[in-house]
PDB file of N, CA and C in Angstrom:
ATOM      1  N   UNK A   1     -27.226  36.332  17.906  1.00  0.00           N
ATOM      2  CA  UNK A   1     -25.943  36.987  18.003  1.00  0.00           C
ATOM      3  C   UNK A   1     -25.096  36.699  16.775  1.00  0.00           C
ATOM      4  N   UNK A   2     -24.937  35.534  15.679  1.00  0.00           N
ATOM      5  CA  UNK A   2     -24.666  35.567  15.000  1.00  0.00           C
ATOM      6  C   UNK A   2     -24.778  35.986  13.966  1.00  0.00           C
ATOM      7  N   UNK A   3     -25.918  36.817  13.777  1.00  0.00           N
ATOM      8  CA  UNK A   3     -26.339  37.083  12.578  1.00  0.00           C
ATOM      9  C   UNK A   3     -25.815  38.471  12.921  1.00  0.00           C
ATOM     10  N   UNK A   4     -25.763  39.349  13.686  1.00  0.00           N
ATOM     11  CA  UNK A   4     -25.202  40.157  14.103  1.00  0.00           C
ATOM     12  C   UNK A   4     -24.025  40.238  13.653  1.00  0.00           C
ATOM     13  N   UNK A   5     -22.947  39.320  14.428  1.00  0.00           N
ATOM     14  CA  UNK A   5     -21.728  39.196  13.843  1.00  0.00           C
ATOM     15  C   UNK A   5     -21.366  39.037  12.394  1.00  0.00           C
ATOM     16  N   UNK A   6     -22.354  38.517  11.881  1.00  0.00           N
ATOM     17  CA  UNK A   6     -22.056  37.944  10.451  1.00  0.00           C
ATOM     18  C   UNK A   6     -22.361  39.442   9.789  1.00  0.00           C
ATOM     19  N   UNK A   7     -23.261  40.042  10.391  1.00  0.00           N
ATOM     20  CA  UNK A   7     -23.277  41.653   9.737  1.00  0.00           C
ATOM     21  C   UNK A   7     -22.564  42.346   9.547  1.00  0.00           C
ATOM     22  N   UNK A   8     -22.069  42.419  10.900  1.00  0.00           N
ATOM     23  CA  UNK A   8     -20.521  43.610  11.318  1.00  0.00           C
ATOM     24  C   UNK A   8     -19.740  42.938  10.401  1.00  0.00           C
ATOM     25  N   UNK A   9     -19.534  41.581  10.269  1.00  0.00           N
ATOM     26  CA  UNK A   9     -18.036  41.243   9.296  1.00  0.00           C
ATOM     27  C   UNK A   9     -18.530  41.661   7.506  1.00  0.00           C
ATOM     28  N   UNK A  10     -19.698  41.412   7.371  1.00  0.00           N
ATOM     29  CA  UNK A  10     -20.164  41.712   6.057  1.00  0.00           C
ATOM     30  C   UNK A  10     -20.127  43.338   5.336  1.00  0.00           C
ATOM     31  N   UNK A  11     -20.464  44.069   6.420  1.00  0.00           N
ATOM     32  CA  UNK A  11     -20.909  45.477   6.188  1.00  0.00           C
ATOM     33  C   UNK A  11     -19.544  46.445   7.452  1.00  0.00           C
ATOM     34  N   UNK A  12     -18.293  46.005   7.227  1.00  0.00           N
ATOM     35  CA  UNK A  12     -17.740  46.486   8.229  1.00  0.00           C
ATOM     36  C   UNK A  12     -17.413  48.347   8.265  1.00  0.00           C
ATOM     37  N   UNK A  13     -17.359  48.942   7.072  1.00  0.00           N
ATOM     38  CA  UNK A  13     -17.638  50.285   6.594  1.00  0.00           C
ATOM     39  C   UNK A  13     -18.546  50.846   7.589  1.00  0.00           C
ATOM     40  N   UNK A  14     -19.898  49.986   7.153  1.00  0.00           N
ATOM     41  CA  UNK A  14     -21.191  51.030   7.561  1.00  0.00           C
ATOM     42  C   UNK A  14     -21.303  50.581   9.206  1.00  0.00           C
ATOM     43  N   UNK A  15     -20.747  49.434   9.687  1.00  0.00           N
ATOM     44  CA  UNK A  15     -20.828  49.075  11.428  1.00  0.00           C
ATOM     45  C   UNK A  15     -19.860  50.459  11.999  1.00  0.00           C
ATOM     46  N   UNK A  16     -18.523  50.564  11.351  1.00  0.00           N
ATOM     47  CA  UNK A  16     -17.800  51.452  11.857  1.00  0.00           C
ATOM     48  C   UNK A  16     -18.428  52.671  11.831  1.00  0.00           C
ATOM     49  N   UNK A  17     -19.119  53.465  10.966  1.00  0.00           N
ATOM     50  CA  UNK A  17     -19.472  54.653  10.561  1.00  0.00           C
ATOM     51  C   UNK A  17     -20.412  55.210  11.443  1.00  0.00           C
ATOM     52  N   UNK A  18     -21.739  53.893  12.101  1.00  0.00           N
ATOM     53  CA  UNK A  18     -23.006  54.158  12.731  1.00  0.00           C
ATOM     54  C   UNK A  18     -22.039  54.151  14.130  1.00  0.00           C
ATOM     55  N   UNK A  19     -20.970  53.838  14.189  1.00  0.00           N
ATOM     56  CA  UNK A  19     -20.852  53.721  15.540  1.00  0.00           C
ATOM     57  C   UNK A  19     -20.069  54.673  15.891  1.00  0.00           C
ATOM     58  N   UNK A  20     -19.509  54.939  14.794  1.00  0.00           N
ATOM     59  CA  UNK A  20     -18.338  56.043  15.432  1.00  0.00           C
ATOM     60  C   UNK A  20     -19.526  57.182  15.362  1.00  0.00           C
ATOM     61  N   UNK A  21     -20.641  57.599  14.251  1.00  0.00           N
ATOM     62  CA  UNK A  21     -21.499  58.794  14.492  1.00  0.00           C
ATOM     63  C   UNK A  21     -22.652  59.069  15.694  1.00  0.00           C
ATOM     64  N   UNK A  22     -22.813  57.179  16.145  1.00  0.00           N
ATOM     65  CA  UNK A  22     -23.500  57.346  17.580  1.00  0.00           C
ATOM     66  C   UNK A  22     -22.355  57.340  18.645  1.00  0.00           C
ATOM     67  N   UNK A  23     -21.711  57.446  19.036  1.00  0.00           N
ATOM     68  CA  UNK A  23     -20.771  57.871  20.064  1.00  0.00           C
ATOM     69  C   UNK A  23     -20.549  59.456  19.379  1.00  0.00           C
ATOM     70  N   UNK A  24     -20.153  60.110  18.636  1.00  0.00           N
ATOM     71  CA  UNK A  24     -19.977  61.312  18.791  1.00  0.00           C
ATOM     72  C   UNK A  24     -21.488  62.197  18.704  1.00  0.00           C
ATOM     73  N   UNK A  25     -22.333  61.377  18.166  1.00  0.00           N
ATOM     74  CA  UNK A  25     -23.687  62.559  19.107  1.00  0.00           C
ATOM     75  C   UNK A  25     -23.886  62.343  20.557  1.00  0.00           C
ATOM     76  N   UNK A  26     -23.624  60.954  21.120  1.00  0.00           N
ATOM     77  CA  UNK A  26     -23.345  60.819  22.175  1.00  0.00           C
ATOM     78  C   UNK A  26     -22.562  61.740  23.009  1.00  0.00           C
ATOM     79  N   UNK A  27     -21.675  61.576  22.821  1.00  0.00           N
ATOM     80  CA  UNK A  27     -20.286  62.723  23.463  1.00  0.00           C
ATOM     81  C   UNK A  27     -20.730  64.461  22.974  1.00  0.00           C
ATOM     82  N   UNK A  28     -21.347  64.921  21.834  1.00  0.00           N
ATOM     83  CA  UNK A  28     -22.062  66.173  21.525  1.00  0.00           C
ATOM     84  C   UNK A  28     -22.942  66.631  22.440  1.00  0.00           C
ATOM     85  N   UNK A  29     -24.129  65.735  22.551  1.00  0.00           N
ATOM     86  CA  UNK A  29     -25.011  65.629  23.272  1.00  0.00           C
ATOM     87  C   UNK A  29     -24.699  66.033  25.005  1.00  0.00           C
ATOM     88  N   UNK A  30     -24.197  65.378  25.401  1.00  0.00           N
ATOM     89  CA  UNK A  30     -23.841  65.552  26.960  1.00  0.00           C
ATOM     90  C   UNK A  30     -22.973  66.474  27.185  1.00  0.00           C
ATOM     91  N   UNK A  31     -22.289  66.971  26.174  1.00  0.00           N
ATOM     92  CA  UNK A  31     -21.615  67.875  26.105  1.00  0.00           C
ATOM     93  C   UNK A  31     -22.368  69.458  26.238  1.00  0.00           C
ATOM     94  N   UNK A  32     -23.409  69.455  25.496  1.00  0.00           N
ATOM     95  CA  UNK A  32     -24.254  70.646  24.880  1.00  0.00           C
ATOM     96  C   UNK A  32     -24.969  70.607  26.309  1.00  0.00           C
ATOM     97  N   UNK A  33     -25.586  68.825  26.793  1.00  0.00           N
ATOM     98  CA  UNK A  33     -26.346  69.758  28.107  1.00  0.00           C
ATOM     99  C   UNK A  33     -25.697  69.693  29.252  1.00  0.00           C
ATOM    100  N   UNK A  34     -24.503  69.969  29.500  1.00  0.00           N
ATOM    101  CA  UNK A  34     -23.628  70.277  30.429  1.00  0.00           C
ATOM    102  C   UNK A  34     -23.143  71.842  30.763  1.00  0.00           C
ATOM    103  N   UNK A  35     -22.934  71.811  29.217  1.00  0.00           N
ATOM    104  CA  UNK A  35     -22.510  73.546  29.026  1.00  0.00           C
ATOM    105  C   UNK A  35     -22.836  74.604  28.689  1.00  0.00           C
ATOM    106  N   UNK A  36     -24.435  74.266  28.649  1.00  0.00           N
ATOM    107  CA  UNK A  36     -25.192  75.337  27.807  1.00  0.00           C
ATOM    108  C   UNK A  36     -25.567  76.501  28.605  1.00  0.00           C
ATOM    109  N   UNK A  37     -25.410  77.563  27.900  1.00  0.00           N
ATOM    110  CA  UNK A  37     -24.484  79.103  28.553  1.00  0.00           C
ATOM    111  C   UNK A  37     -26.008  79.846  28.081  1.00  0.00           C
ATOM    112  N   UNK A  38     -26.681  80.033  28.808  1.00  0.00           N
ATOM    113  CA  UNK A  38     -27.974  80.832  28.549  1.00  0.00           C
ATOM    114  C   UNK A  38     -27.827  81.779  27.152  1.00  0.00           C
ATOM    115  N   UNK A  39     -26.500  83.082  27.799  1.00  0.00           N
ATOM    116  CA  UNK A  39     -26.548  84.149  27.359  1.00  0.00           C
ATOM    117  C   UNK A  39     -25.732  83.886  26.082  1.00  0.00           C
ATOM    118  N   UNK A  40     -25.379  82.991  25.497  1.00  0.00           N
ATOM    119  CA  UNK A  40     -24.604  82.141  24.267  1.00  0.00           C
ATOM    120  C   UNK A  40     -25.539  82.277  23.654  1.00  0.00           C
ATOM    121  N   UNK A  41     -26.687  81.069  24.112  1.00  0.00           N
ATOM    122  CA  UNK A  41     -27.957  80.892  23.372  1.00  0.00           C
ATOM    123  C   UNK A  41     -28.917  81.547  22.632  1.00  0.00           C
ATOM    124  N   UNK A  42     -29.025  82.531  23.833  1.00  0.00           N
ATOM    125  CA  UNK A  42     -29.649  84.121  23.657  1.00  0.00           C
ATOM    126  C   UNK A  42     -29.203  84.646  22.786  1.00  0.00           C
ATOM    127  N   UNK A  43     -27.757  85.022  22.352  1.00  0.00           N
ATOM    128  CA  UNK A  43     -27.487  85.881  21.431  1.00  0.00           C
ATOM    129  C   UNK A  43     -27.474  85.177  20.557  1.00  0.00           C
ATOM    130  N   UNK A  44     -27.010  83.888  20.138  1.00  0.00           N
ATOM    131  CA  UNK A  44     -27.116  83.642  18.607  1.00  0.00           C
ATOM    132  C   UNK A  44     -28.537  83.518  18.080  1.00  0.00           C
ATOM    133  N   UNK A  45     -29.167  83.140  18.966  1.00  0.00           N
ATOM    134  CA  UNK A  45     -31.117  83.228  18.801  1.00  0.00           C
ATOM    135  C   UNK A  45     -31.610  84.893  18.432  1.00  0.00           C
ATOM    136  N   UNK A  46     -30.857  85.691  18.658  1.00  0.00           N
ATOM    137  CA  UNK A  46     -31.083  87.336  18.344  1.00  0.00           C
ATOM    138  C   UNK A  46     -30.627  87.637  17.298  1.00  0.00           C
ATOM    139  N   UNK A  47     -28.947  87.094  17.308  1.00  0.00           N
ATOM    140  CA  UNK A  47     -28.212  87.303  15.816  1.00  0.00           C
ATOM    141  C   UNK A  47     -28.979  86.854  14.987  1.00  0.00           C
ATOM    142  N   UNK A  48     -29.699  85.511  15.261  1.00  0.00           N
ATOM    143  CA  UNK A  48     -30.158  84.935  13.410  1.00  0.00           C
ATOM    144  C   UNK A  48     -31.508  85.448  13.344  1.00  0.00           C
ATOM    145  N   UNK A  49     -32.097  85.784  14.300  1.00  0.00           N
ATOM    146  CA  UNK A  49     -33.686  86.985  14.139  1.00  0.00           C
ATOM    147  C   UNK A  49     -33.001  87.766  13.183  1.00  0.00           C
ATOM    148  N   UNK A  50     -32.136  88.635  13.872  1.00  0.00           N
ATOM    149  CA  UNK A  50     -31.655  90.276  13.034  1.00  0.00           C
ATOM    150  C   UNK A  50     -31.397  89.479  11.429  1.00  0.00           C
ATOM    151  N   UNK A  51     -30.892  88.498  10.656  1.00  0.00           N
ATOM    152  CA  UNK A  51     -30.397  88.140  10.091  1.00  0.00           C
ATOM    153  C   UNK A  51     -31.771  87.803   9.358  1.00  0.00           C
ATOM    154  N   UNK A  52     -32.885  86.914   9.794  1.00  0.00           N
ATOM    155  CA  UNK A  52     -33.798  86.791   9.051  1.00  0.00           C
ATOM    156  C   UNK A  52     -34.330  87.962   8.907  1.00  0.00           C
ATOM    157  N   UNK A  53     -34.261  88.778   9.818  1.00  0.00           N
ATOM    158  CA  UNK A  53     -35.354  90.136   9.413  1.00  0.00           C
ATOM    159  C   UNK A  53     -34.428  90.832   8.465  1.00  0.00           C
ATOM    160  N   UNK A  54     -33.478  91.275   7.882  1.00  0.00           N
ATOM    161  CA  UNK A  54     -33.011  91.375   7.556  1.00  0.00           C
ATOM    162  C   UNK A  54     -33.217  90.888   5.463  1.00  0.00           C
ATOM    163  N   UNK A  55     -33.288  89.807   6.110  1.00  0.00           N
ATOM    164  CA  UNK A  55     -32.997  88.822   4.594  1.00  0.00           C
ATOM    165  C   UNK A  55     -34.506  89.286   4.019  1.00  0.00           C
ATOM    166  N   UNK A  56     -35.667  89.207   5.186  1.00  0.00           N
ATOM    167  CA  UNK A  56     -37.124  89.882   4.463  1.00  0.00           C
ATOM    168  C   UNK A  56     -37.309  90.661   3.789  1.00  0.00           C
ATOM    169  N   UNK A  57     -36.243  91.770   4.768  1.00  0.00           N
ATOM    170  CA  UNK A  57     -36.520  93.318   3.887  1.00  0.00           C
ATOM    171  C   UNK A  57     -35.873  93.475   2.764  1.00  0.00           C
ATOM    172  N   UNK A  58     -34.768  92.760   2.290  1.00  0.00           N
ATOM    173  CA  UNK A  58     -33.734  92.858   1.095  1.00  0.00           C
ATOM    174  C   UNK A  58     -34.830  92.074   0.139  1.00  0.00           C
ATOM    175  N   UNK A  59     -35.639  90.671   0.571  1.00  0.00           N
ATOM    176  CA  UNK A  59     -35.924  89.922  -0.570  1.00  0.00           C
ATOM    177  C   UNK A  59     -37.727  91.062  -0.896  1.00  0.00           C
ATOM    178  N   UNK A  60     -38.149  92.240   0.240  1.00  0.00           N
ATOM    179  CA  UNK A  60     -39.051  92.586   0.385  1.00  0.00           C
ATOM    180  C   UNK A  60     -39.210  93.513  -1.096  1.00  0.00           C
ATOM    181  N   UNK A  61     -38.270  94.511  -0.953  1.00  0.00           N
ATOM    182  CA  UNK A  61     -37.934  95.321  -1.776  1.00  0.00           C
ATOM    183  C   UNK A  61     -37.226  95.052  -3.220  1.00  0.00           C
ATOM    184  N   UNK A  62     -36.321  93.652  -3.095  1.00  0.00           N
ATOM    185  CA  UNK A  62     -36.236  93.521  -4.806  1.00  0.00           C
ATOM    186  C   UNK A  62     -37.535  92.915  -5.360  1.00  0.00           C
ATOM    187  N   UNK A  63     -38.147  92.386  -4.603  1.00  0.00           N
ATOM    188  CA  UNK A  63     -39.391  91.466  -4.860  1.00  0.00           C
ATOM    189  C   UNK A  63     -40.369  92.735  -5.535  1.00  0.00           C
ATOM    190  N   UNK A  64     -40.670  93.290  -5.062  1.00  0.00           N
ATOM    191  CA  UNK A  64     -41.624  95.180  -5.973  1.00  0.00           C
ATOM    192  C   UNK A  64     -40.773  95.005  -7.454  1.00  0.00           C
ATOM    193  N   UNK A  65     -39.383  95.603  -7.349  1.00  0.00           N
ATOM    194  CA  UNK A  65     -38.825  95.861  -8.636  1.00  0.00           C
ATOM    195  C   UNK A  65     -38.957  94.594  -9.380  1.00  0.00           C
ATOM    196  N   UNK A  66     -38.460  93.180  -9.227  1.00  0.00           N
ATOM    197  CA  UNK A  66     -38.628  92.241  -9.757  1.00  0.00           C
ATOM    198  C   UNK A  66     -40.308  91.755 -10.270  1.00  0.00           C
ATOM    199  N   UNK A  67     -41.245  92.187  -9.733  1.00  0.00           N
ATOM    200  CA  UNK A  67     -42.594  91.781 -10.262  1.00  0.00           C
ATOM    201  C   UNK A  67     -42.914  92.962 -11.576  1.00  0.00           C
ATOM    202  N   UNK A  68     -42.405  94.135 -11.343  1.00  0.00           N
ATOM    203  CA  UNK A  68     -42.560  95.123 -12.331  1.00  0.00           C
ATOM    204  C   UNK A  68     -42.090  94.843 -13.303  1.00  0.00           C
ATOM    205  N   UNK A  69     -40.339  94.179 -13.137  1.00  0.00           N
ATOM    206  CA  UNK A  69     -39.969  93.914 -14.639  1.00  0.00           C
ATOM    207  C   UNK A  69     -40.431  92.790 -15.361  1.00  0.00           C
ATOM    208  N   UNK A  70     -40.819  91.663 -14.252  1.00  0.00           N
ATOM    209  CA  UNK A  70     -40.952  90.496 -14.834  1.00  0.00           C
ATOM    210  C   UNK A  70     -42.625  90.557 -15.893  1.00  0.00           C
ATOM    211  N   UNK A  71     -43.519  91.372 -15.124  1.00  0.00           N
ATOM    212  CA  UNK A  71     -44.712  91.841 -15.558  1.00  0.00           C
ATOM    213  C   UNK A  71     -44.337  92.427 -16.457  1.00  0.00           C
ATOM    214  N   UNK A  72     -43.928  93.002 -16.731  1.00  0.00           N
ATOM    215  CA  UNK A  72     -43.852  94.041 -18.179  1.00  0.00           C
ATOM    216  C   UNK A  72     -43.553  93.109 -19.339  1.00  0.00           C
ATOM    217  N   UNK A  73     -42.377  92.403 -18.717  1.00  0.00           N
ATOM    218  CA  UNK A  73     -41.849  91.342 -19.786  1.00  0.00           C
ATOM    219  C   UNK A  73     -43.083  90.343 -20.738  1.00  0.00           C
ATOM    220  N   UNK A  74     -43.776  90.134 -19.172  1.00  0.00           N
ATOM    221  CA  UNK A  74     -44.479  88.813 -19.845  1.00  0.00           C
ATOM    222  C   UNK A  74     -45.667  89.754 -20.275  1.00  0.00           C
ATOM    223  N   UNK A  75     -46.374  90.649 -19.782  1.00  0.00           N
ATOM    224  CA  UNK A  75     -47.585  91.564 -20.605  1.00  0.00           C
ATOM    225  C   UNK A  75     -46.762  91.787 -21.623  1.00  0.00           C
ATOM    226  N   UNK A  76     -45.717  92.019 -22.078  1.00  0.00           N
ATOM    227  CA  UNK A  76     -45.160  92.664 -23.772  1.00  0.00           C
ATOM    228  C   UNK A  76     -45.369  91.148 -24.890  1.00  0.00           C
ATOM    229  N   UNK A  77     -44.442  90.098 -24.688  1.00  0.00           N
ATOM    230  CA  UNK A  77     -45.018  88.907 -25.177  1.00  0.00           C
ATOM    231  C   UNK A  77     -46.798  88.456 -24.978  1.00  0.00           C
ATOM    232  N   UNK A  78     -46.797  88.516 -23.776  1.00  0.00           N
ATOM    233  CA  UNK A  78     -48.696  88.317 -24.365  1.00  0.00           C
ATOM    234  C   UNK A  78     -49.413  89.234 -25.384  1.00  0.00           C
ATOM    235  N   UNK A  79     -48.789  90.766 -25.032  1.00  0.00           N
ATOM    236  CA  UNK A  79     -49.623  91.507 -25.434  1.00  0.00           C
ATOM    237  C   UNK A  79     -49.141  91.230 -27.280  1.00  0.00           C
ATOM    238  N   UNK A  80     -47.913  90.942 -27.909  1.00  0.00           N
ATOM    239  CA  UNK A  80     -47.739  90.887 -28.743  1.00  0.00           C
ATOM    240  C   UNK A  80     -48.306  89.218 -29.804  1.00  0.00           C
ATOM    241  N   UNK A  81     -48.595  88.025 -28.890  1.00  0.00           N
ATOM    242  CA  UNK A  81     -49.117  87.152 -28.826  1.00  0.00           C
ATOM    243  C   UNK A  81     -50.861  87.494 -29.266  1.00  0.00           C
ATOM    244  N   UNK A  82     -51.389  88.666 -28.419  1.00  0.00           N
ATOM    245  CA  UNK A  82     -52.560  88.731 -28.950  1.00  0.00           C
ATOM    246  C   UNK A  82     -52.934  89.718 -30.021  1.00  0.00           C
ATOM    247  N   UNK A  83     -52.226  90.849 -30.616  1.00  0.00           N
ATOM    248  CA  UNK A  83     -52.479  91.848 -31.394  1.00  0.00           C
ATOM    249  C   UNK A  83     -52.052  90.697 -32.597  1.00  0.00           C
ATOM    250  N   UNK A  84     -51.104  89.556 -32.338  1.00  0.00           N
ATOM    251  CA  UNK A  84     -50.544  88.707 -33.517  1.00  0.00           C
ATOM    252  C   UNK A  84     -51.848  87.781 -34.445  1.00  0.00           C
ATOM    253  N   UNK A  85     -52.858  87.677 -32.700  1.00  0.00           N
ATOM    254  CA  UNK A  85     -54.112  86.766 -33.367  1.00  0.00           C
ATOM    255  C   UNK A  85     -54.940  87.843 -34.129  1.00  0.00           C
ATOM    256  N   UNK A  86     -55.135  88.553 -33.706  1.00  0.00           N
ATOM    257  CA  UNK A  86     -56.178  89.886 -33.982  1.00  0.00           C
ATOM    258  C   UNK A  86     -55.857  89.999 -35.066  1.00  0.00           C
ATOM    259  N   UNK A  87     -54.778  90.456 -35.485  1.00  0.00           N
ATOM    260  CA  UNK A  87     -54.466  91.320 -37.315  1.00  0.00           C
ATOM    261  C   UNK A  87     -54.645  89.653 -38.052  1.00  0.00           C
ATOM    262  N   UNK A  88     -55.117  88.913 -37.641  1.00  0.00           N
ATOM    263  CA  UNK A  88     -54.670  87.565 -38.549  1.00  0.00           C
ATOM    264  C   UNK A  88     -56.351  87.717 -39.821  1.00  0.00           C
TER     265      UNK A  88
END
């Protein structure tokens, strides 16, 4: 028990911090499974589907245009990289 004590007085910052953040997941916790509202759940579980599907199709479609330009880019430097060895 003393070494304990001798902790809390040494490290009194980080004793306060773990304790005040385990009592409020504590109090979160019993909170969340007290009140948990099916149709709450449900919809934000739908909202962030629509939201990822969503984010697919946006990153789906710049992703085409972005490989075209980036390809062109880097075939123009290679291609100029190798006509550079060739004429040598």
């Amino acid at each position: 028990m003393g070494k304990i004590v001798s902790f809390i007085k040494d490290n009194k910052k980080a004793a306060v911090t773990s304790i005040a953040t385990v009592g409020a997941l504590a109090i979160a916790t019993a909170a969340g499974a007290e009140g948990a509202d099916t149709a709450v759940v449900t919809s934000v579980t739908d909202q962030m589907t629509t939201i990822k599907d969503t984010a697919i199709a946006i990153l789906g479609s710049v992703a085409a245009v972005a490989i075209l330009l980036f390809g062109g880019i880097y075939g123009w430097r290679y291609g100029k990289k190798v006509f550079a060895i060739i004429s040598k």
